[in-house]
N, C-alpha and C. Protein backbone atom coordinates (compact mmCIF):
# COMPACT_ATOMS: atom_id res chain seq x y z
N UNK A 1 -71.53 43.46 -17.78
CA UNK A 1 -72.40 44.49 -17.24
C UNK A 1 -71.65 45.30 -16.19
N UNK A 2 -71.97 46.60 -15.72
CA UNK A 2 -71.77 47.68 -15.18
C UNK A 2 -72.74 48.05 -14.51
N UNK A 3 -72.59 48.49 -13.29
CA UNK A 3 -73.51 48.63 -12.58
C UNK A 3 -73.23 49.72 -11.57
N UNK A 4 -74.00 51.11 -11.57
CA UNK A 4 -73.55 52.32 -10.91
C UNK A 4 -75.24 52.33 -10.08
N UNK A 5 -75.10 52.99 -8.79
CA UNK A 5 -76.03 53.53 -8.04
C UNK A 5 -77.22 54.67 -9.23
N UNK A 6 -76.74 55.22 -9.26
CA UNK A 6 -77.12 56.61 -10.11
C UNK A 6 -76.47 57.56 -10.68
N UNK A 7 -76.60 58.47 -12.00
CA UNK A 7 -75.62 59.42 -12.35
C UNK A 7 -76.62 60.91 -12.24
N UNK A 8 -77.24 60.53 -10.94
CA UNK A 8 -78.05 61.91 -10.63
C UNK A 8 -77.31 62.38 -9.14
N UNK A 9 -77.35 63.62 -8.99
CA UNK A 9 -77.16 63.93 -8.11
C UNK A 9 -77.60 65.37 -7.68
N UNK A 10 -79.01 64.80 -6.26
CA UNK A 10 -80.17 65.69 -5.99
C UNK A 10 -81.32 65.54 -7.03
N UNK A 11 -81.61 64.67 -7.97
CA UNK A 11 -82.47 64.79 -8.45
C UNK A 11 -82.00 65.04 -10.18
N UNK A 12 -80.92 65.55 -10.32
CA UNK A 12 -80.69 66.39 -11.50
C UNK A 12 -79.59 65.39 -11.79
N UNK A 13 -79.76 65.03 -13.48
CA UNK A 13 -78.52 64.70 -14.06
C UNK A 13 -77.08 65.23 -14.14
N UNK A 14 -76.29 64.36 -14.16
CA UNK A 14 -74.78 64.55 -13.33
C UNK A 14 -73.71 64.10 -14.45
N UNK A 15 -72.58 64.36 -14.89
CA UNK A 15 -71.78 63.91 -15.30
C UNK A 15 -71.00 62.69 -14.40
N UNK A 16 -70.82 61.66 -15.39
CA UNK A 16 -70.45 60.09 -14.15
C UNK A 16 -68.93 60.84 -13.66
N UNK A 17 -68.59 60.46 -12.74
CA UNK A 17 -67.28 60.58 -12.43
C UNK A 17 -66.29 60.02 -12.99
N UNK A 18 -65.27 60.87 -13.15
CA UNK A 18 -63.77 60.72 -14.16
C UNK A 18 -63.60 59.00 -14.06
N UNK A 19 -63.37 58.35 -12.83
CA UNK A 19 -62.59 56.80 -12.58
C UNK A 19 -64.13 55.88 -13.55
N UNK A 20 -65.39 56.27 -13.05
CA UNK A 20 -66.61 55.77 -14.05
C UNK A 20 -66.14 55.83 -15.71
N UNK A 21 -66.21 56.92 -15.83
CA UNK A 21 -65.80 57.35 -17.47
C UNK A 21 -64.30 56.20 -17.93
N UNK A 22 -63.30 56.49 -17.27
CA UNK A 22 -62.56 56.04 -17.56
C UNK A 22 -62.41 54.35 -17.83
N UNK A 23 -63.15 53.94 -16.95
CA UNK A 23 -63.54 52.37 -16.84
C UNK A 23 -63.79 51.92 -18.02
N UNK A 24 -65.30 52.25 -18.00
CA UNK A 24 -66.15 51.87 -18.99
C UNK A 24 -65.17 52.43 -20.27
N UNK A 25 -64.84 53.59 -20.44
CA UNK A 25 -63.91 53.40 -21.79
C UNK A 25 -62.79 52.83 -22.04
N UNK A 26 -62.44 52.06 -21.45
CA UNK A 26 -61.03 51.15 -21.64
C UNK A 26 -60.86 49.85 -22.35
N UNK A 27 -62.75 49.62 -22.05
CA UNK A 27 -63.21 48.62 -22.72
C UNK A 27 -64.35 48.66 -23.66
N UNK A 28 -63.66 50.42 -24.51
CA UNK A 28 -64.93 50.82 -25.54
C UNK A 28 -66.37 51.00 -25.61
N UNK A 29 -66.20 51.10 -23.82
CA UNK A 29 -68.05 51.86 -24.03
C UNK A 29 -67.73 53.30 -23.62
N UNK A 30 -68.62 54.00 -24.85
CA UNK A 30 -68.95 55.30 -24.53
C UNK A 30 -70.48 56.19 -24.30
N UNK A 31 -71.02 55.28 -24.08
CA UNK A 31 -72.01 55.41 -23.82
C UNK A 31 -72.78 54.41 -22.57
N UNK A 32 -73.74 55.20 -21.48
CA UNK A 32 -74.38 54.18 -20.88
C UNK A 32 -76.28 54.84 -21.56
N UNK A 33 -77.21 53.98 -21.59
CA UNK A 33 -78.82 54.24 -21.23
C UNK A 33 -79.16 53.32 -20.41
N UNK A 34 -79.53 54.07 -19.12
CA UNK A 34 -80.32 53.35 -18.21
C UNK A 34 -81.38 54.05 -18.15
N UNK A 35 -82.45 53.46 -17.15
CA UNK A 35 -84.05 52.79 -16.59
C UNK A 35 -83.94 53.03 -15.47
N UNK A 36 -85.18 53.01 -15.03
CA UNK A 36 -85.49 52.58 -13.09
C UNK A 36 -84.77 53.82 -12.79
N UNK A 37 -85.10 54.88 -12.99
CA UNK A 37 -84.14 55.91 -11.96
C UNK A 37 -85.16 56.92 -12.80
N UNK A 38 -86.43 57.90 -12.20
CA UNK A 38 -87.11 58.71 -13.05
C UNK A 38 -86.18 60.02 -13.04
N UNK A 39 -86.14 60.63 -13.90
CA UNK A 39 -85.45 61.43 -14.66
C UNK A 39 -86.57 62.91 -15.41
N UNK A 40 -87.56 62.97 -15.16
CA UNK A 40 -88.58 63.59 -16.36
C UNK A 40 -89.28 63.69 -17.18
N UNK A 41 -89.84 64.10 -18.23
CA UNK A 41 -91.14 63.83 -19.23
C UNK A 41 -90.21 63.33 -20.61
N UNK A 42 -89.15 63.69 -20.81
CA UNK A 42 -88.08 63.40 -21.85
C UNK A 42 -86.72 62.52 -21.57
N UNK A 43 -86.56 62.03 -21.89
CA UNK A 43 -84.93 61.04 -22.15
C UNK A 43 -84.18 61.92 -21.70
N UNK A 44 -83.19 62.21 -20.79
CA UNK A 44 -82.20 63.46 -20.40
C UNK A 44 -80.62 62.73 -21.21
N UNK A 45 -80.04 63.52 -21.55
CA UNK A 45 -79.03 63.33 -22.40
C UNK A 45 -78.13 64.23 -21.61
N UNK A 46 -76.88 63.91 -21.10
CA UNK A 46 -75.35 64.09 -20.41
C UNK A 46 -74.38 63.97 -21.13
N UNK A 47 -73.58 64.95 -22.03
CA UNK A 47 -72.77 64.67 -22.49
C UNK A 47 -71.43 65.14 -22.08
N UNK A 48 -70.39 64.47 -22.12
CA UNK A 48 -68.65 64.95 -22.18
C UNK A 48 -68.08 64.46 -23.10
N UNK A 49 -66.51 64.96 -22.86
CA UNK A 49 -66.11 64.57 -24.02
C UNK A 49 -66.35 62.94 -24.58
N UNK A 50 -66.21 62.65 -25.30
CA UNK A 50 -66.20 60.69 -25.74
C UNK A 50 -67.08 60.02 -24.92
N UNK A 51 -68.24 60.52 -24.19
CA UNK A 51 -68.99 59.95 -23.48
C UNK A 51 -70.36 60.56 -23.14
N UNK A 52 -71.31 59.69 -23.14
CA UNK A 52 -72.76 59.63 -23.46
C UNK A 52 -73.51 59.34 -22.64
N UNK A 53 -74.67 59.76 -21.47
CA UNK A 53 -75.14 59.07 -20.42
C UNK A 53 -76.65 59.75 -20.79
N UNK A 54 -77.52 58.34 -21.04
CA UNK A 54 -78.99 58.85 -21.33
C UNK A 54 -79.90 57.71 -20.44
N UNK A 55 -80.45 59.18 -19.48
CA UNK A 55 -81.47 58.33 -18.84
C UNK A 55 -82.62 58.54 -19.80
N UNK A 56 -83.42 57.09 -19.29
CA UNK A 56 -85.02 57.31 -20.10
C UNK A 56 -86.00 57.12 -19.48
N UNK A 57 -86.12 57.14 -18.21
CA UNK A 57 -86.82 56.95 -17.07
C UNK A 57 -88.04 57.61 -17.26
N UNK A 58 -89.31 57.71 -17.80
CA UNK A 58 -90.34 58.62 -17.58
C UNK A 58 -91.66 58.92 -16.71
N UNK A 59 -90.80 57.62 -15.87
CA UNK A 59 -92.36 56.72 -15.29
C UNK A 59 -93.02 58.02 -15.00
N UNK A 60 -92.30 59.12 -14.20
CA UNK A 60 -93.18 59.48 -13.18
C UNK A 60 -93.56 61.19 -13.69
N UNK A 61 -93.70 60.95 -15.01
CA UNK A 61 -94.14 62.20 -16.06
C UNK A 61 -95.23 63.50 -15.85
N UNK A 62 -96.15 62.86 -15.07
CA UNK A 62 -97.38 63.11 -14.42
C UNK A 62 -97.99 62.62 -13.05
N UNK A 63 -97.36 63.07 -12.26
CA UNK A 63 -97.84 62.33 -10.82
C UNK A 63 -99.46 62.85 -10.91
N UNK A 64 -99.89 63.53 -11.44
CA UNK A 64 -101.28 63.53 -11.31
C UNK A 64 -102.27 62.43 -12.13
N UNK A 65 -101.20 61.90 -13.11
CA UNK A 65 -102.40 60.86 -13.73
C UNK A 65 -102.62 59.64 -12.69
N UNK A 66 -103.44 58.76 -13.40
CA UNK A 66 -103.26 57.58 -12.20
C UNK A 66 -102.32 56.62 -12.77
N UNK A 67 -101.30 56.65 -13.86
CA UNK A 67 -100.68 55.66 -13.68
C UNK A 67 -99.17 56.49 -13.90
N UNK A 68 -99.20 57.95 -13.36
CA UNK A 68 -97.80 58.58 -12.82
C UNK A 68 -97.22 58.79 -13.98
N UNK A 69 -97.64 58.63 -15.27
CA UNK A 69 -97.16 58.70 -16.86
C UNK A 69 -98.08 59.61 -17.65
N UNK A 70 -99.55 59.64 -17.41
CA UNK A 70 -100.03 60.62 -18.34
C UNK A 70 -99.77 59.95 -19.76
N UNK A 71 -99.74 60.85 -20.90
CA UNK A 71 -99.65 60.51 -22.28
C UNK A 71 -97.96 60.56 -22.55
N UNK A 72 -97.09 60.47 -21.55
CA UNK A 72 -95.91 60.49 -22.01
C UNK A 72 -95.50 59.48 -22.78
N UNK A 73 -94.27 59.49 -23.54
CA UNK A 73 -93.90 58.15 -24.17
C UNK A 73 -92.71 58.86 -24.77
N UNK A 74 -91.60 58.26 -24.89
CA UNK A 74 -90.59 58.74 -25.64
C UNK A 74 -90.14 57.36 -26.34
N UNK A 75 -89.11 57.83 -27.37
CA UNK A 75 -88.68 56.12 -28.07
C UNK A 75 -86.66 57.04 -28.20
N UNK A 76 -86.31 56.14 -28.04
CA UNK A 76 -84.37 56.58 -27.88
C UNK A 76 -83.73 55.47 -28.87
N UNK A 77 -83.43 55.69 -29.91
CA UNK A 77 -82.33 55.27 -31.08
C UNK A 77 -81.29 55.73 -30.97
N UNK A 78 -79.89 54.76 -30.36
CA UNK A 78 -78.90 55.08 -29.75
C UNK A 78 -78.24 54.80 -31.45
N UNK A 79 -77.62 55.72 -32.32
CA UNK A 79 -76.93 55.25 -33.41
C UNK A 79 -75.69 54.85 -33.14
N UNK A 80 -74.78 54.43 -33.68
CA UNK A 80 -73.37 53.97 -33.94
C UNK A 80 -72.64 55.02 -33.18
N UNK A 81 -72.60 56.44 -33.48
CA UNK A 81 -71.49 57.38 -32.80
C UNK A 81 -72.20 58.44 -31.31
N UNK A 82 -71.33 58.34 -30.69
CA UNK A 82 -71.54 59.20 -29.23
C UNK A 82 -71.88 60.37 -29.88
N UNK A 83 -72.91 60.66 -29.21
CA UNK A 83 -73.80 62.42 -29.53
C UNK A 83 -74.93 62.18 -31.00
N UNK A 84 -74.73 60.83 -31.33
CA UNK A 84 -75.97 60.89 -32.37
C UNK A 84 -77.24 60.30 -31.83
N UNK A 85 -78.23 61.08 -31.17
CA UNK A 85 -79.12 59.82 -30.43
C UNK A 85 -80.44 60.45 -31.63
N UNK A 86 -81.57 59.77 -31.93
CA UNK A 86 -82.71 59.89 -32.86
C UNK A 86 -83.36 59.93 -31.73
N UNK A 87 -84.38 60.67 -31.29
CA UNK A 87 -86.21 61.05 -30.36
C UNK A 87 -86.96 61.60 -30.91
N UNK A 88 -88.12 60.71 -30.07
CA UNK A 88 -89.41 61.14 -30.82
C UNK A 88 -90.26 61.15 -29.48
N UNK A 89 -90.15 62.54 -28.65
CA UNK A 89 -90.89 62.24 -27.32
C UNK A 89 -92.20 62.71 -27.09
N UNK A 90 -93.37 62.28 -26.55
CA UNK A 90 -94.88 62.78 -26.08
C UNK A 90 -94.67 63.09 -24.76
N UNK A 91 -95.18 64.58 -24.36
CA UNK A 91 -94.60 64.63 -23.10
C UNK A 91 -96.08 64.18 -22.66
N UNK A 92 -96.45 64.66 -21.28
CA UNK A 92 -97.50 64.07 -20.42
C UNK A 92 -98.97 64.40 -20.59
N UNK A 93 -98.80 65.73 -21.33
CA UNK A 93 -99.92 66.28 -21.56
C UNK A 93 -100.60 66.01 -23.03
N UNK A 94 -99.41 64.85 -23.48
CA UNK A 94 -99.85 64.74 -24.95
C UNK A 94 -99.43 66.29 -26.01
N UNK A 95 -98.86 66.59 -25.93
CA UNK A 95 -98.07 67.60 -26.68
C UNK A 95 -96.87 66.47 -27.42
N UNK A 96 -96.42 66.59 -28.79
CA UNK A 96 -95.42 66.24 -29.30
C UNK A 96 -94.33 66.70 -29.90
N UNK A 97 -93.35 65.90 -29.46
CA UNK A 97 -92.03 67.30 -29.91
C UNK A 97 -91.43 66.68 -31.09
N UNK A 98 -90.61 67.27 -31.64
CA UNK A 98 -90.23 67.19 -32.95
C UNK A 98 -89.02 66.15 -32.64
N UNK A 99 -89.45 64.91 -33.68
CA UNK A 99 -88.22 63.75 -33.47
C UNK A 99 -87.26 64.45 -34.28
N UNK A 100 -86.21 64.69 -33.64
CA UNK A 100 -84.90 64.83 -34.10
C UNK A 100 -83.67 64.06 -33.56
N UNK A 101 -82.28 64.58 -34.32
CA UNK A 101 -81.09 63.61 -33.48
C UNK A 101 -80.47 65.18 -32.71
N UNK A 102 -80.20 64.40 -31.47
CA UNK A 102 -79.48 65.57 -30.25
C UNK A 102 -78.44 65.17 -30.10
């Protein structure tokens, strides 16, 4: 396991830093998905070259509902190659977006 503070910075998704990237690929990860860090109504996807950083954080989709989620829900199918991810996200208001791969 690997373990970084956050790859946000101010709020907004960040590209990890070069010595991060480099790490983790030395020992064939090119990709991280983390949790616990809210991010938005959708999975945010960060890409560089050979490397993949998807938060899925949605808790806090709707601060107006009472449980800070609303009708959000997303689902993240990380496939085999960097840049193929499958979603199928509900944002908060219950609107649905078209599952595709990004």
């Amino acid at each position: 396991s690997v373990m970084v503070s956050t790859f946000q910075i101010d709020g907004n998704l960040a590209v990890a830093p070069p010595e991060v990237k480099e790490y983790l690929q030395r020992d064939g990860i090119h990709r991280t998905v983390v949790g616990h860090k809210p991010c938005g109504e959708v999975p945010g996807i960060v890409r560089s070259p050979n490397f993949e950083q998807v938060c899925s954080d949605t808790s806090f989709s709707d601060t107006t509902a009472r449980d800070s989620r609303g009708l959000a829900v997303s689902e993240v199918h990380p496939l085999r190659r960097v840049s193929n991810l499958a979603q199928s996200p509900t944002i908060s208001h219950g609107d649905v977006g078209t599952a595709g791969r990004s």
